[in-house]
Protein backbone atom coordinates (compact mmCIF):
# COMPACT_ATOMS: atom_id res chain seq x y z
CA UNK A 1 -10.50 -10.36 3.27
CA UNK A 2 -10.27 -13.16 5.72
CA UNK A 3 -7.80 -13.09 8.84
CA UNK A 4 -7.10 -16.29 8.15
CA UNK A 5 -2.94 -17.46 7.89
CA UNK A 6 -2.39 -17.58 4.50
CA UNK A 7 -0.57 -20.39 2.85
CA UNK A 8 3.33 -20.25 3.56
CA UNK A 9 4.12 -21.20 0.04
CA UNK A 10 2.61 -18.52 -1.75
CA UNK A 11 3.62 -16.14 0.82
CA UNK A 12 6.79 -16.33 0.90
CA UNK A 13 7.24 -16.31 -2.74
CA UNK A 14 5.40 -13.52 -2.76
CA UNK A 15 7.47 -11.31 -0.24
CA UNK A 16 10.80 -12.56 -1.62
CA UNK A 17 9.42 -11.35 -5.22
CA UNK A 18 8.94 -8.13 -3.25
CA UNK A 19 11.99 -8.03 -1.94
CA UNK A 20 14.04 -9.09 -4.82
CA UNK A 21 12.32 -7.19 -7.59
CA UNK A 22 11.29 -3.94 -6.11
CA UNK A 23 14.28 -1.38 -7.14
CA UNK A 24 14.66 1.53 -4.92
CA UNK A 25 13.84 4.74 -7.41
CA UNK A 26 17.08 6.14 -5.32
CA UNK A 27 19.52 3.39 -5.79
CA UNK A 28 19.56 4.06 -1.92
CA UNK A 29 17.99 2.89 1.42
CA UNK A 30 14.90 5.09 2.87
CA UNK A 31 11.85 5.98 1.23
CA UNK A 32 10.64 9.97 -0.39
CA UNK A 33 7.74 10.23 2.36
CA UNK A 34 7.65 9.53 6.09
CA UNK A 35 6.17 6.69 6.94
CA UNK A 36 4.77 5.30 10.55
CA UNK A 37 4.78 2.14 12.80
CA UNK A 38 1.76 2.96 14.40
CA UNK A 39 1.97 6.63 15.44
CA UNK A 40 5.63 6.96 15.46
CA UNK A 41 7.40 8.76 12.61
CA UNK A 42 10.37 6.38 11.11
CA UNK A 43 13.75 7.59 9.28
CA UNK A 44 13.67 7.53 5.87
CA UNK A 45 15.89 9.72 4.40
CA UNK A 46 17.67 8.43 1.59
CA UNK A 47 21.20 6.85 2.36
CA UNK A 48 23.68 4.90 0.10
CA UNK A 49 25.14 2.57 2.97
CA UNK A 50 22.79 0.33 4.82
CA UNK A 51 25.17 0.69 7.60
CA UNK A 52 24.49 4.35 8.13
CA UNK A 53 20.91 4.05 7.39
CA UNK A 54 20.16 1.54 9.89
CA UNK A 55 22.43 3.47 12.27
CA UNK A 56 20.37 6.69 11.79
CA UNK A 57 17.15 4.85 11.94
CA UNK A 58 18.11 3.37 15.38
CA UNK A 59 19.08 7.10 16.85
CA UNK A 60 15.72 8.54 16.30
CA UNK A 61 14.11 5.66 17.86
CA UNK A 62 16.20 6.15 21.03
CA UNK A 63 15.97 9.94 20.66
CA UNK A 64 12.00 9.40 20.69
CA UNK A 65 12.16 6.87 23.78
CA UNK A 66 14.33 9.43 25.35
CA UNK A 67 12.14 12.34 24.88
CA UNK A 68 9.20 10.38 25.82
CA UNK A 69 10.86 8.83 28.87
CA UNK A 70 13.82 11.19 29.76
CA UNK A 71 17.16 9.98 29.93
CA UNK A 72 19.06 7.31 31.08
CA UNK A 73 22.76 7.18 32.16
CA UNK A 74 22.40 3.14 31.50
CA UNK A 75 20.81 4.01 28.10
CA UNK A 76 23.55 6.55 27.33
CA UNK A 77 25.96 3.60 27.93
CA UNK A 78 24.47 0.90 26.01
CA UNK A 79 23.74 3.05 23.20
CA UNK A 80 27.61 4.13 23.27
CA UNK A 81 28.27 0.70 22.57
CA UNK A 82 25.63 0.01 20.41
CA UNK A 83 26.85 2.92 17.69
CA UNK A 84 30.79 2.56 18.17
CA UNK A 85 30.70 -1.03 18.47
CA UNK A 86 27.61 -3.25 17.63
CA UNK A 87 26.70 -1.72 14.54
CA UNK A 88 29.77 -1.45 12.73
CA UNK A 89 31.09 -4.71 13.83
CA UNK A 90 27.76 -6.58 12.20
CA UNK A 91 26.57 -4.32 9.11
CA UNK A 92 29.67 -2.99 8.10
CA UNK A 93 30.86 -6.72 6.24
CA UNK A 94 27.88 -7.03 4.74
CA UNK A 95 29.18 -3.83 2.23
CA UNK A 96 32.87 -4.90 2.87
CA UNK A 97 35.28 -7.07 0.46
CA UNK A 98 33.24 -6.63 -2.80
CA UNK A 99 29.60 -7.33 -1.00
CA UNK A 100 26.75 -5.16 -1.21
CA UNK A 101 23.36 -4.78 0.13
CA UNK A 102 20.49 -4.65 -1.98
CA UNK A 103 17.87 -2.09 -1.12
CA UNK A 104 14.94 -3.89 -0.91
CA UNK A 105 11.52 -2.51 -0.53
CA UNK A 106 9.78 -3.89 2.81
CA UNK A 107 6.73 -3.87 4.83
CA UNK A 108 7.67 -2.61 7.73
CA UNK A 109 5.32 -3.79 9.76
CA UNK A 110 4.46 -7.40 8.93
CA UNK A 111 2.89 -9.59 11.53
CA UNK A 112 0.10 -12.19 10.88
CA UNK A 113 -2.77 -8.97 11.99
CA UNK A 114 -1.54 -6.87 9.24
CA UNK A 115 -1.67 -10.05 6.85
CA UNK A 116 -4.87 -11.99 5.37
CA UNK A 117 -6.01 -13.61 2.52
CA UNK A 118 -8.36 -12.22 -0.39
CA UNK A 119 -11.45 -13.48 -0.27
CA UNK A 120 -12.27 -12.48 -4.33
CA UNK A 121 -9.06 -14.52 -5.39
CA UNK A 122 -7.59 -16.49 -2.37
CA UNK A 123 -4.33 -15.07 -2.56
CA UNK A 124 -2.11 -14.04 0.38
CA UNK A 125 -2.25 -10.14 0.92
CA UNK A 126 -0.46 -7.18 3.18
CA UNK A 127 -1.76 -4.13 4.72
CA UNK A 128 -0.98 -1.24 6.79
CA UNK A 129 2.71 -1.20 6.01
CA UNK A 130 5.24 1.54 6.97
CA UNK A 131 7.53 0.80 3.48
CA UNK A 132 11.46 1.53 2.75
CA UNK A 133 13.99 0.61 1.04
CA UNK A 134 16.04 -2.01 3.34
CA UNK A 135 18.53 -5.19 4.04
CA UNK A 136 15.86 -7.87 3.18
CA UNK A 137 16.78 -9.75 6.66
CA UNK A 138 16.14 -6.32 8.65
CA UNK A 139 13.06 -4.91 7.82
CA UNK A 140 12.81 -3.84 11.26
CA UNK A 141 11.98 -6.97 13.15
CA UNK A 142 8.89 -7.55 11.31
CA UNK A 143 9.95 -9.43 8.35
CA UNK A 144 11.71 -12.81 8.25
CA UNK A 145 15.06 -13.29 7.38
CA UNK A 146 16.38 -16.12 4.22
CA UNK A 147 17.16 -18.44 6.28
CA UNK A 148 16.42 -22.68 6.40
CA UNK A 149 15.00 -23.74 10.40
CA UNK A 150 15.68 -27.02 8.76
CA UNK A 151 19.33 -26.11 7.83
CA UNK A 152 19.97 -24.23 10.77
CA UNK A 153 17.50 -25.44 13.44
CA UNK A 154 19.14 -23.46 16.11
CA UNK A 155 17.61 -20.12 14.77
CA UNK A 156 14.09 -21.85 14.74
CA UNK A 157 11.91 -18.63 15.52
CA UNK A 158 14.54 -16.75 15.78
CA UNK A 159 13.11 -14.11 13.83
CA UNK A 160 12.24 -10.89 15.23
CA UNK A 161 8.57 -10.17 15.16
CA UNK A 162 7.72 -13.71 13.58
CA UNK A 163 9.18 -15.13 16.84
CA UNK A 164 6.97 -14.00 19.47
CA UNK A 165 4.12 -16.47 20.83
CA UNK A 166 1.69 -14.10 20.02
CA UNK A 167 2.72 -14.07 16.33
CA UNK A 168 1.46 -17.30 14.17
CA UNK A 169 4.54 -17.17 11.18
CA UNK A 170 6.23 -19.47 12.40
CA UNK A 171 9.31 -22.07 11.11
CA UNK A 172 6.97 -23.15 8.12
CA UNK A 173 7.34 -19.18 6.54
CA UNK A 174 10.59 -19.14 7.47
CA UNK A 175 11.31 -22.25 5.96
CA UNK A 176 9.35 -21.39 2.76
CA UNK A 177 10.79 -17.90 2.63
CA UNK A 178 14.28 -19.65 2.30
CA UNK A 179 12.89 -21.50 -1.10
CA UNK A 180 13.77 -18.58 -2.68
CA UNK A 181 15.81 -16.30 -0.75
CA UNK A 182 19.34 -16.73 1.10
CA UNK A 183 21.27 -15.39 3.88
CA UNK A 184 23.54 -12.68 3.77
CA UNK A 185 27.02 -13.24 3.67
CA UNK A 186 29.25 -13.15 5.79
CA UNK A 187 27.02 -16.05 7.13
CA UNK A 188 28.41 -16.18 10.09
CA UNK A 189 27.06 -13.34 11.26
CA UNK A 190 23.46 -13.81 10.91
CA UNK A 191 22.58 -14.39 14.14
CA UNK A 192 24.06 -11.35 15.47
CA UNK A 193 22.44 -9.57 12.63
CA UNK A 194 18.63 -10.73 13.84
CA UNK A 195 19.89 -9.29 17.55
CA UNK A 196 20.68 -6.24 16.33
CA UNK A 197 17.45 -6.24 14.03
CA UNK A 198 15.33 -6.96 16.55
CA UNK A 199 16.40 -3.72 19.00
């Protein structure tokens, strides 16, 4: 394997194939082992709403800060808001009005060092993942959303872990992952979506 970027074309079809095509065994969102971002233990248990799922995955990450860290009177007032508020009011329309989320199986962890390309075959390939079955546009700040930087240049690295400067997928994977994948509806809310994905 090399570390070098592999081509954005032939990545992104490859992780919208993934994410399209994979079919959680479940129907549900989660996965049937614990997996890990680095040494901390993520929720997987299985869940029909993505709403719920995402909700539980975000209170054992606090619960871990907290327990690492102690608490927080400011956290116990964001996260308040976070659970009675911010959640609901972006995941809940994506399984509202006749829409549904697809559980699609993810990475977890994808960021240009856990990416490469083979050296037997020159294709792009993955590694050290911490899987589930997830919202495509989630995957936990690691992934990128469907979404054109061309259409909608205002969200140009706007994309959780592939926006850092320390990250190298930039707009042209985003652009190419938007070939074949699109946004969620309702739309409108995508940004607000990629907020909340990237806590």
């Amino acid at each position: 394997m090399t570390d070098d970027m592999p081509d954005p074309h032939k990545f992104a079809a490859l992780l919208s194939t993934l994410h399209q095509k994979s079919v959680s065994p479940t129907g549900k969102f989660g996965f049937h082992i614990t997996t890990y971002a680095g040494n901390l233990p993520q929720f997987v248990g299985w869940e029909d709403s993505w709403e719920t799922f995402f909700a539980k995955t975000m209170r054992q990450a606090l619960d871990l800060e907290i327990e690492r860290k102690g608490p927080s009177e400011e956290l116990d007032v964001l996260s308040r808001a976070l659970f009675e508020k911010v959640i609901p009011r972006l995941l809940r329309p994506l399984e509202s009005d006749g829409r549904t989320v697809k559980p699609s199986l993810v990475h977890g962890d994808l960021w240009y060092a856990n990416a490469g390309i083979d050296v037997g075959n020159g294709q792009p390939l993955v590694f050290d993942a911490c899987c589930f079955f997830a919202h495509n546009e989630c995957t936990f700040s690691y992934e990128s959303p469907a979404i054109s930087h061309a259409k909608y240049p205002e969200f140009e690295d706007e994309f959780g872990q592939w926006r850092p400067a320390c990250n190298r997928f930039g707009g042209e994977y985003v652009g190419a992952y938007n070939t074949f994948a699109q946004i969620s509806q309702p739309e409108e809310d995508f940004e607000g979506r990629l907020d909340l994905y990237r806590l």
